[in-house]
C-alpha atoms as a PDB file:
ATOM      1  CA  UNK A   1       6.404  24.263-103.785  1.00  0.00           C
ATOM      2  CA  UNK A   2       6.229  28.010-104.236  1.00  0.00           C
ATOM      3  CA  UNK A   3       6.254  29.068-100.940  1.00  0.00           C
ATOM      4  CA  UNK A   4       7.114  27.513 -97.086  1.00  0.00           C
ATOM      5  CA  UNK A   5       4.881  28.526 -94.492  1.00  0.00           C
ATOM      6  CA  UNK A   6       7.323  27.867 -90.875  1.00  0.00           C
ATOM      7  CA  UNK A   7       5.955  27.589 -87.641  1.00  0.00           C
ATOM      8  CA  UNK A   8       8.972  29.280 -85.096  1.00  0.00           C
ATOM      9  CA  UNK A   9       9.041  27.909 -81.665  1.00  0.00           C
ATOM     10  CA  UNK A  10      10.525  24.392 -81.661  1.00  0.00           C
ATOM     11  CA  UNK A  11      10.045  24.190 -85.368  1.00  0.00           C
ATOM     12  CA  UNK A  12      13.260  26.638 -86.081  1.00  0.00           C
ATOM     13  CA  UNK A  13      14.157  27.985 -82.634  1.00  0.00           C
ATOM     14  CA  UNK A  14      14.007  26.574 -79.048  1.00  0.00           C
ATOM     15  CA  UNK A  15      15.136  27.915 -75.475  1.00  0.00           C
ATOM     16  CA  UNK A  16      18.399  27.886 -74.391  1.00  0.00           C
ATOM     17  CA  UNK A  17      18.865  24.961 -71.924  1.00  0.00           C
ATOM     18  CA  UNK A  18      14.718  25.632 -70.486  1.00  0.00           C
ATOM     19  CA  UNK A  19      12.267  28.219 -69.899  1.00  0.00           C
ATOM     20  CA  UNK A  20      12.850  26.812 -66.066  1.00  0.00           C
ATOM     21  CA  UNK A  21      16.424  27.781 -66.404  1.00  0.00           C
ATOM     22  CA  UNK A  22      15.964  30.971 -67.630  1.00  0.00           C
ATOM     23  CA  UNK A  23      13.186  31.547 -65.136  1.00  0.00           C
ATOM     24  CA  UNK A  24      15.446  30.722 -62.367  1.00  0.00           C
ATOM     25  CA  UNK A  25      18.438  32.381 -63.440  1.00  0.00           C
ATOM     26  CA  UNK A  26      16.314  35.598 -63.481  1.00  0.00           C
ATOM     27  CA  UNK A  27      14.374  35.630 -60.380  1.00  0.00           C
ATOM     28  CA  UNK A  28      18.197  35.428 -58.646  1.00  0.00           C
ATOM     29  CA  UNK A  29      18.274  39.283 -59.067  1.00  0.00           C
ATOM     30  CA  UNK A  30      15.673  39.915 -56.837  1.00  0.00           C
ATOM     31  CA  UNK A  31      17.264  37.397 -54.277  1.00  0.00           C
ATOM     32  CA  UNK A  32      14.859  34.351 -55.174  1.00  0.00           C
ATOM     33  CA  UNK A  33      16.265  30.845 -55.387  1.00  0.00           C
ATOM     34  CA  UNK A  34      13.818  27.748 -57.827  1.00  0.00           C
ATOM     35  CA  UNK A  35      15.195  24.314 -58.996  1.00  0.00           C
ATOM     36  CA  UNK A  36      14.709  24.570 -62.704  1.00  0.00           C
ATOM     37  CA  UNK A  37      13.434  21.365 -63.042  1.00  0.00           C
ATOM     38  CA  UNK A  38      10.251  22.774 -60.929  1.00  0.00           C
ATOM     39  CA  UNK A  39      10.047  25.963 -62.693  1.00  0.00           C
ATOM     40  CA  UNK A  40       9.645  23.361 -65.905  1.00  0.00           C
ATOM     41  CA  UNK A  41       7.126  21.233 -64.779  1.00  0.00           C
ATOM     42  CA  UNK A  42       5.120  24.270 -63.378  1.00  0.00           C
ATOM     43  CA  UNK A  43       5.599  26.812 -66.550  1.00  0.00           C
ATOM     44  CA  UNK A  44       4.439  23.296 -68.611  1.00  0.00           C
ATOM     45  CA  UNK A  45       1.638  22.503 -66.891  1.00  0.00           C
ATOM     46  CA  UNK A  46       0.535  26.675 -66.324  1.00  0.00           C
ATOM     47  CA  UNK A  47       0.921  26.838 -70.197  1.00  0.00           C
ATOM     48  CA  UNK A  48      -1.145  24.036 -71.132  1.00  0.00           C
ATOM     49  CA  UNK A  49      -4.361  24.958 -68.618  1.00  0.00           C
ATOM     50  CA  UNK A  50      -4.422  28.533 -68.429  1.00  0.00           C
ATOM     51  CA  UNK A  51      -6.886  29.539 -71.734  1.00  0.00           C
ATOM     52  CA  UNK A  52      -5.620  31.254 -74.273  1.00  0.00           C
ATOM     53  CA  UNK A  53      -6.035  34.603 -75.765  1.00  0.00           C
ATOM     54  CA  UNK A  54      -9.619  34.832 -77.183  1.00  0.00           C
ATOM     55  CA  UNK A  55      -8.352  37.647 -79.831  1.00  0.00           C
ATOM     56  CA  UNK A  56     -12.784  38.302 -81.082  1.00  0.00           C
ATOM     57  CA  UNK A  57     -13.533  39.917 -77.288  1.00  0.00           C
ATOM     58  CA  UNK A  58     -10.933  42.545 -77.825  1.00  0.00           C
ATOM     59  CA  UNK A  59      -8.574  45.141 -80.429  1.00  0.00           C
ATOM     60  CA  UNK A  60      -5.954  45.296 -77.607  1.00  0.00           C
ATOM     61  CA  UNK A  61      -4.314  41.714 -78.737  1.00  0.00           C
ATOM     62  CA  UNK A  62      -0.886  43.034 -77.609  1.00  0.00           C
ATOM     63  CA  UNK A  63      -2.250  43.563 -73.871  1.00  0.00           C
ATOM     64  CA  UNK A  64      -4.249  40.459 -73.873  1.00  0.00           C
ATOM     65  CA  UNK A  65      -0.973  38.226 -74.720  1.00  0.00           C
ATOM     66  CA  UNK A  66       0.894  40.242 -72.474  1.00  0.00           C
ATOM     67  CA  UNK A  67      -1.401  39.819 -69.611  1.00  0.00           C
ATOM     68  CA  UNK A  68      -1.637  35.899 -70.285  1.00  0.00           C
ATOM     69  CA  UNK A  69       1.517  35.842 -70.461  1.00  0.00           C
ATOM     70  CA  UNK A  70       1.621  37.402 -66.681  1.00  0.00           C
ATOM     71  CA  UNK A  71      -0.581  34.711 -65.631  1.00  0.00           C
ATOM     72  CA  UNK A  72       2.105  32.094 -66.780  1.00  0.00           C
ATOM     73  CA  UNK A  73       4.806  34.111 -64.710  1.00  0.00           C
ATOM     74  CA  UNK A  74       2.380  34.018 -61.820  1.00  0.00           C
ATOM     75  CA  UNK A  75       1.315  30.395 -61.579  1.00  0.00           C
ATOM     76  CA  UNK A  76       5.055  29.309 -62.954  1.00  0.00           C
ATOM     77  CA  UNK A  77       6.427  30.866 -59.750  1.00  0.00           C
ATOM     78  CA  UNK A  78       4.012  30.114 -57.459  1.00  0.00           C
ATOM     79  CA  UNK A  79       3.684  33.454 -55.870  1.00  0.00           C
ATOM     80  CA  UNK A  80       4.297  37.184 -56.597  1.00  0.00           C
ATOM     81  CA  UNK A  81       7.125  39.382 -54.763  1.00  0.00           C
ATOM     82  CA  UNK A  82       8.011  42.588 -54.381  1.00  0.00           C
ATOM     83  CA  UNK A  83       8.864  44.502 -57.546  1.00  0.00           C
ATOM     84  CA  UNK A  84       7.078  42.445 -59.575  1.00  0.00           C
ATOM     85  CA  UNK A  85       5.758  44.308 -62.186  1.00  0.00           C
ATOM     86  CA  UNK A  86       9.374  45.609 -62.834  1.00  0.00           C
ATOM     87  CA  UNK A  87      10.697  41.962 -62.576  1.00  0.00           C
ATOM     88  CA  UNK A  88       7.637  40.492 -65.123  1.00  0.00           C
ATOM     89  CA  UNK A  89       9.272  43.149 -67.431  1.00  0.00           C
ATOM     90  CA  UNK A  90      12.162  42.141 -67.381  1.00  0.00           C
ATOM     91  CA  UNK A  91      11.800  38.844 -68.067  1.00  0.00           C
ATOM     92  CA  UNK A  92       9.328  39.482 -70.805  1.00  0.00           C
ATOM     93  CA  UNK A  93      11.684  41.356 -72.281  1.00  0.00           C
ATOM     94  CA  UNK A  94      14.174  38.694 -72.294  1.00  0.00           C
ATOM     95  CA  UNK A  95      12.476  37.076 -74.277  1.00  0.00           C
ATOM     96  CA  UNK A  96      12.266  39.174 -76.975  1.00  0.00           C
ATOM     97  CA  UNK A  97      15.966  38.815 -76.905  1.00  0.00           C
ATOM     98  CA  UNK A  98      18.306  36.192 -79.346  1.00  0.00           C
ATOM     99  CA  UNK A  99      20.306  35.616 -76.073  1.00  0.00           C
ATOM    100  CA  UNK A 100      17.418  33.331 -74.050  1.00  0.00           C
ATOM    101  CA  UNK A 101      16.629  31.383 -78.194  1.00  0.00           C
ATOM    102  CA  UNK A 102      19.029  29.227 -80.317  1.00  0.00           C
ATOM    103  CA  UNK A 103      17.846  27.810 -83.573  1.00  0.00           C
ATOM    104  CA  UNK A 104      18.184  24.245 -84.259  1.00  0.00           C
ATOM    105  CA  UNK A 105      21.652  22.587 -85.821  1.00  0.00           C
ATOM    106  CA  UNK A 106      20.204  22.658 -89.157  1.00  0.00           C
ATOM    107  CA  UNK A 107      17.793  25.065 -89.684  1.00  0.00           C
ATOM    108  CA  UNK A 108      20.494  27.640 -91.117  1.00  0.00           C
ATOM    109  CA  UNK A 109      21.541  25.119 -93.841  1.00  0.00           C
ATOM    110  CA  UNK A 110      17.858  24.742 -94.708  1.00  0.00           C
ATOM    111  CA  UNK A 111      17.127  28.501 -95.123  1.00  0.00           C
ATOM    112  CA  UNK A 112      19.601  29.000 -97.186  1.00  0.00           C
ATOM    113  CA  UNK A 113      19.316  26.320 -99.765  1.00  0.00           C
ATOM    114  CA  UNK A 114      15.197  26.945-100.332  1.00  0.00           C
ATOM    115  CA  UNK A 115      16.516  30.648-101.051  1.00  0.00           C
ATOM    116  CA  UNK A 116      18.832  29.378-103.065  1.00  0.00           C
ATOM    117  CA  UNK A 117      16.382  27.523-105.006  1.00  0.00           C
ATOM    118  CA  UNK A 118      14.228  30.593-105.172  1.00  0.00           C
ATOM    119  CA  UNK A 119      11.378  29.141-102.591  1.00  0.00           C
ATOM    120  CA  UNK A 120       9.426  32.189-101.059  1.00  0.00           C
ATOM    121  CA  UNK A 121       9.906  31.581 -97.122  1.00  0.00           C
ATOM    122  CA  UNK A 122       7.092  32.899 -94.373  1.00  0.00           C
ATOM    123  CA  UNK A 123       6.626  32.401 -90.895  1.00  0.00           C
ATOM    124  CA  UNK A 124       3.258  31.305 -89.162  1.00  0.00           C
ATOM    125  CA  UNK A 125       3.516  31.478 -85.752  1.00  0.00           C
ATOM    126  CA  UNK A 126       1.033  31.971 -82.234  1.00  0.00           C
ATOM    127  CA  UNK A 127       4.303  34.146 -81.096  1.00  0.00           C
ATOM    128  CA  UNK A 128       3.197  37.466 -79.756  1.00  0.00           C
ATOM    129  CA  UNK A 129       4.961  41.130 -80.895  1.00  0.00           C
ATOM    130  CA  UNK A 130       8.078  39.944 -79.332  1.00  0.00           C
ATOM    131  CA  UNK A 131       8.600  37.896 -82.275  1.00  0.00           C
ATOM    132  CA  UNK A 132       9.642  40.928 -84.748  1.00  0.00           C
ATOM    133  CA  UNK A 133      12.728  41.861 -82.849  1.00  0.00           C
ATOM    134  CA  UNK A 134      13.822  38.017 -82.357  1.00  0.00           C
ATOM    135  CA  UNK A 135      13.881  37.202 -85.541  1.00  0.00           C
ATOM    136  CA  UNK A 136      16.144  40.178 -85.984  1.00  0.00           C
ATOM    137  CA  UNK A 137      18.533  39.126 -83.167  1.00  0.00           C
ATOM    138  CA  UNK A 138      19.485  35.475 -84.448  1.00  0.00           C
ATOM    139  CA  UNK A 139      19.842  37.035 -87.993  1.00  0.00           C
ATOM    140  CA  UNK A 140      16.806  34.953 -89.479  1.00  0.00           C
ATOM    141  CA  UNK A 141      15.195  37.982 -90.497  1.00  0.00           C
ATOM    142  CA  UNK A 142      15.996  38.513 -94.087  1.00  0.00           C
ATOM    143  CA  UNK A 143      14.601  35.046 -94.927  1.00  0.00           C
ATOM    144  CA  UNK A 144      11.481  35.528 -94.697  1.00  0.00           C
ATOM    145  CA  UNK A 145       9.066  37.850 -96.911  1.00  0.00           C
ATOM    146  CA  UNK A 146       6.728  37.265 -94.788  1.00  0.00           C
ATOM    147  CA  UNK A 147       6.070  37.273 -90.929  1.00  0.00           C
ATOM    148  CA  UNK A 148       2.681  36.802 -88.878  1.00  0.00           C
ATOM    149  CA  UNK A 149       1.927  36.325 -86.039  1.00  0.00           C
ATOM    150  CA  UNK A 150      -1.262  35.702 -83.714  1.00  0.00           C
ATOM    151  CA  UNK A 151      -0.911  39.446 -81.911  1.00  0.00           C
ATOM    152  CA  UNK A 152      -0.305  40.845 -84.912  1.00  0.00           C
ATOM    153  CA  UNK A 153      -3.530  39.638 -87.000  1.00  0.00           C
ATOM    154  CA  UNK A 154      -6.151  38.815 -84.122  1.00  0.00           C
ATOM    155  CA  UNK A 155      -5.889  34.934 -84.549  1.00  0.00           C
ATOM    156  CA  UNK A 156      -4.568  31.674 -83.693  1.00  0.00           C
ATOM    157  CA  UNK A 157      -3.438  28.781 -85.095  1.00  0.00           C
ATOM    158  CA  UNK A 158      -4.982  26.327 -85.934  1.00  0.00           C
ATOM    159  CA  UNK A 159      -7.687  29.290 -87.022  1.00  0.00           C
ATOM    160  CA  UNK A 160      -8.026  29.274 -90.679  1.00  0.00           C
ATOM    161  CA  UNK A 161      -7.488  32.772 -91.621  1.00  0.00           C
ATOM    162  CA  UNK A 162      -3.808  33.399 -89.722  1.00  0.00           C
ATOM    163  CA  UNK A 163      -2.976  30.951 -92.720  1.00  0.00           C
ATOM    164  CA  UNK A 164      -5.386  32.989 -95.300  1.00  0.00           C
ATOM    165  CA  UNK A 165      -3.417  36.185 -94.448  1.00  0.00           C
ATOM    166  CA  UNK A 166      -0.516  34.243 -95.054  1.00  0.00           C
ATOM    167  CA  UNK A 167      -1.026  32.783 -98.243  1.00  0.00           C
ATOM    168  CA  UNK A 168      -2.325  36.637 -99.309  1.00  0.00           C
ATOM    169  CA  UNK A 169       0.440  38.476 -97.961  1.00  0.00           C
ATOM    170  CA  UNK A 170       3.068  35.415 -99.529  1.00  0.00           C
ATOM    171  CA  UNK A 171       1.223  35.737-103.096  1.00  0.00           C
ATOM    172  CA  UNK A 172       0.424  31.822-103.386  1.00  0.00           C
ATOM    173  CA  UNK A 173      -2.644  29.271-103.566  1.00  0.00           C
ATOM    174  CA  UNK A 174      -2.861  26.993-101.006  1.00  0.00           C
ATOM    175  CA  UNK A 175      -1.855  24.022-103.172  1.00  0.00           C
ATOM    176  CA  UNK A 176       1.420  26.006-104.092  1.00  0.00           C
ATOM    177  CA  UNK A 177       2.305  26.209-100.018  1.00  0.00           C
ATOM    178  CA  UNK A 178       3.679  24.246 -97.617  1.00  0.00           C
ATOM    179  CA  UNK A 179       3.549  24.469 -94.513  1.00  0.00           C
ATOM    180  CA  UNK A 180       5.849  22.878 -91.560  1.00  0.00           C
ATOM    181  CA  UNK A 181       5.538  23.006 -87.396  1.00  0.00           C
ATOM    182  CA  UNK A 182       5.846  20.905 -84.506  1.00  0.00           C
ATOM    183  CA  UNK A 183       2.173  21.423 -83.640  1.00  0.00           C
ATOM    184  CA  UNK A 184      -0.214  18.137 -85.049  1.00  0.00           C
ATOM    185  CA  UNK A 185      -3.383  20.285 -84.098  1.00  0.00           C
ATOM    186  CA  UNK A 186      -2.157  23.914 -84.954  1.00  0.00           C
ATOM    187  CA  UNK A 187       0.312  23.816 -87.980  1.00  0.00           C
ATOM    188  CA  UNK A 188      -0.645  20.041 -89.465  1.00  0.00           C
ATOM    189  CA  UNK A 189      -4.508  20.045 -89.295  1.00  0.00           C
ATOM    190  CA  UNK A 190      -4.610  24.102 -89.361  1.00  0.00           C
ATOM    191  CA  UNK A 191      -2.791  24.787 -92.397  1.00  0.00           C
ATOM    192  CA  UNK A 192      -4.613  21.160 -94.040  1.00  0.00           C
ATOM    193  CA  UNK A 193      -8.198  23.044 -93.281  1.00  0.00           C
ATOM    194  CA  UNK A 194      -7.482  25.624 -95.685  1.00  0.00           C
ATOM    195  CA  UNK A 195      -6.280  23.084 -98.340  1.00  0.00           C
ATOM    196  CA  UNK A 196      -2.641  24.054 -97.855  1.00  0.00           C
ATOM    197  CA  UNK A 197       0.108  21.098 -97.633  1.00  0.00           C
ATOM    198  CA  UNK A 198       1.672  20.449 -94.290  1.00  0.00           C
ATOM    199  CA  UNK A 199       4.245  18.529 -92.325  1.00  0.00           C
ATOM    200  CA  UNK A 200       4.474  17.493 -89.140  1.00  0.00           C
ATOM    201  CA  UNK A 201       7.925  17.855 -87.501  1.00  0.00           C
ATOM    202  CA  UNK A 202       8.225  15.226 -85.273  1.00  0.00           C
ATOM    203  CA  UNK A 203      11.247  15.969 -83.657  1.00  0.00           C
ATOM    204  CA  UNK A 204      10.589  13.716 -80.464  1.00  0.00           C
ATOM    205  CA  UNK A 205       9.778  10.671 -82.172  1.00  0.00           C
ATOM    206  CA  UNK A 206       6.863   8.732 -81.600  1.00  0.00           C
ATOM    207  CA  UNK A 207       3.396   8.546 -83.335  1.00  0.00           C
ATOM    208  CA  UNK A 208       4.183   7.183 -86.326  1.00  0.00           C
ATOM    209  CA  UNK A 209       0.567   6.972 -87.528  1.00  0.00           C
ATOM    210  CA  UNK A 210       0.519  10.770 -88.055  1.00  0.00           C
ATOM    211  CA  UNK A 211       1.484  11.293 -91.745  1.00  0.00           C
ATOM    212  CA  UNK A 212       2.952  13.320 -93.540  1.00  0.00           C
ATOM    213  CA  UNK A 213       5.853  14.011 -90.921  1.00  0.00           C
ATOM    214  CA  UNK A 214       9.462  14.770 -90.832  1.00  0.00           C
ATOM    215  CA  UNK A 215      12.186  14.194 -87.890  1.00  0.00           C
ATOM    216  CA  UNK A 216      14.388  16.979 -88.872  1.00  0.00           C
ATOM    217  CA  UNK A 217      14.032  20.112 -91.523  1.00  0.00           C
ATOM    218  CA  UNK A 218      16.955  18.670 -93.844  1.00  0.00           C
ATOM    219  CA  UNK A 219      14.427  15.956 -95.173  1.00  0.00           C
ATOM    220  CA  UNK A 220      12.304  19.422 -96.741  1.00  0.00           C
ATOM    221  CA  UNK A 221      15.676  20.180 -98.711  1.00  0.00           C
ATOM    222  CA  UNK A 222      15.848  18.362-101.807  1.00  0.00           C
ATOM    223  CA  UNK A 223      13.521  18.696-104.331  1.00  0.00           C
ATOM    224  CA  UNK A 224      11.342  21.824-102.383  1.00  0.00           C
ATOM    225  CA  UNK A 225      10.580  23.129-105.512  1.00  0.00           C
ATOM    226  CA  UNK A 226       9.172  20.034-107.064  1.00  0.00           C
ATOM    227  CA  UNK A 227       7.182  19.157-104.225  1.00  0.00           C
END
């Protein structure tokens, strides 16, 4: 392969310990005390039914997310409180920030050798604005020649042309590109739609029927280029 499309939340980077954690540890400076665990269950279930950004009813795509985003918070949490506008600030900022991510054990290692091997490296992601300065804050950066995401361009995985601009703004065919996520519907059948190749990573285990799919990023290693 040419090039390697990545997909960035739980495909290279995840939360520190949970978004419930984080969550909780937060709302303790404005006196507030959550179990985690709740906060988890809540933020999971808020991010799965609220609807997402519908990026053709608007040109303000940054708002939109952010506002979504503030529906999350909301229904997360339960409630509102005072200050909250400040406090929904903060916390959106924070996670904009390299202290709240960690990337996975391997996914250094893996960057690394595909530059070595002279693989053109890109990120796909449904990441809002906030994904710019992250990359620069856990030094992943400099990877990648190319970075979009769904604020950025007005669309959504598993919406063919986030992938089109992609492949344009990467410089390869479809058939030259690979592209990798955790997502079966977004990055697998998404980035397939447009004719590119794709992996699942599977990281949980399970579902063995849906093929191609990895377990962990080091299986992409050897032999990228002949791929």
């Amino acid at each position: 392969m040419q090039g390697i499309l990545f997909d960035l939340g739980n495909t290279l980077i995840r939360v520190r310990g949970s978004v419930g954690l984080v969550y909780a540890n937060w709302a303790k400076n404005y006196d507030l005390t959550f179990d985690p665990q709740v906060l988890d269950q809540r933020f999971n279930r808020a991010f799965k039914d609220i609807p997402k950004v519908d990026f053709s009813t608007t040109t303000d795509w940054e708002a939109c997310e952010r506002d979504w985003w503030r529906k999350v918070v909301i229904q997360t949490l339960g409630t509102e409180f005072a200050h909250f506008d400040q406090g929904f600030d903060e916390l959106y900022g924070l996670f904009a920030q390299a202290i709240v991510w960690e990337c996975y054990p391997e996914v250094i290692r893996v960057l690394e050798s595909l530059t070595q091997q002279g693989v053109r490296l890109g990120v796909v992601s449904n990441f809002d604005a906030r994904l710019i300065p992250l990359l620069a804050g856990l030094k992943l950066d400099h990877y990648f020649s190319v970075v979009v995401h769904s604020t950025q361009v007005g669309y959504a995985k598993p919406h063919p042309q986030i992938f089109q601009i992609a492949l344009e703004r990467m410089g390869t065919l479809p058939v030259q590109t690979l592209h990798i996520g955790d997502s079966w519907t977004e990055d697998v059948l998404g980035a397939q739609a447009l004719g590119i190749n794709a992996l699942w990573l599977n990281r949980k285990g399970g579902h063995l029927e849906r093929q191609p799919q990895i377990q962990n990023l080091d299986q992409i290693v050897t032999g990228a280029c002949e791929r």
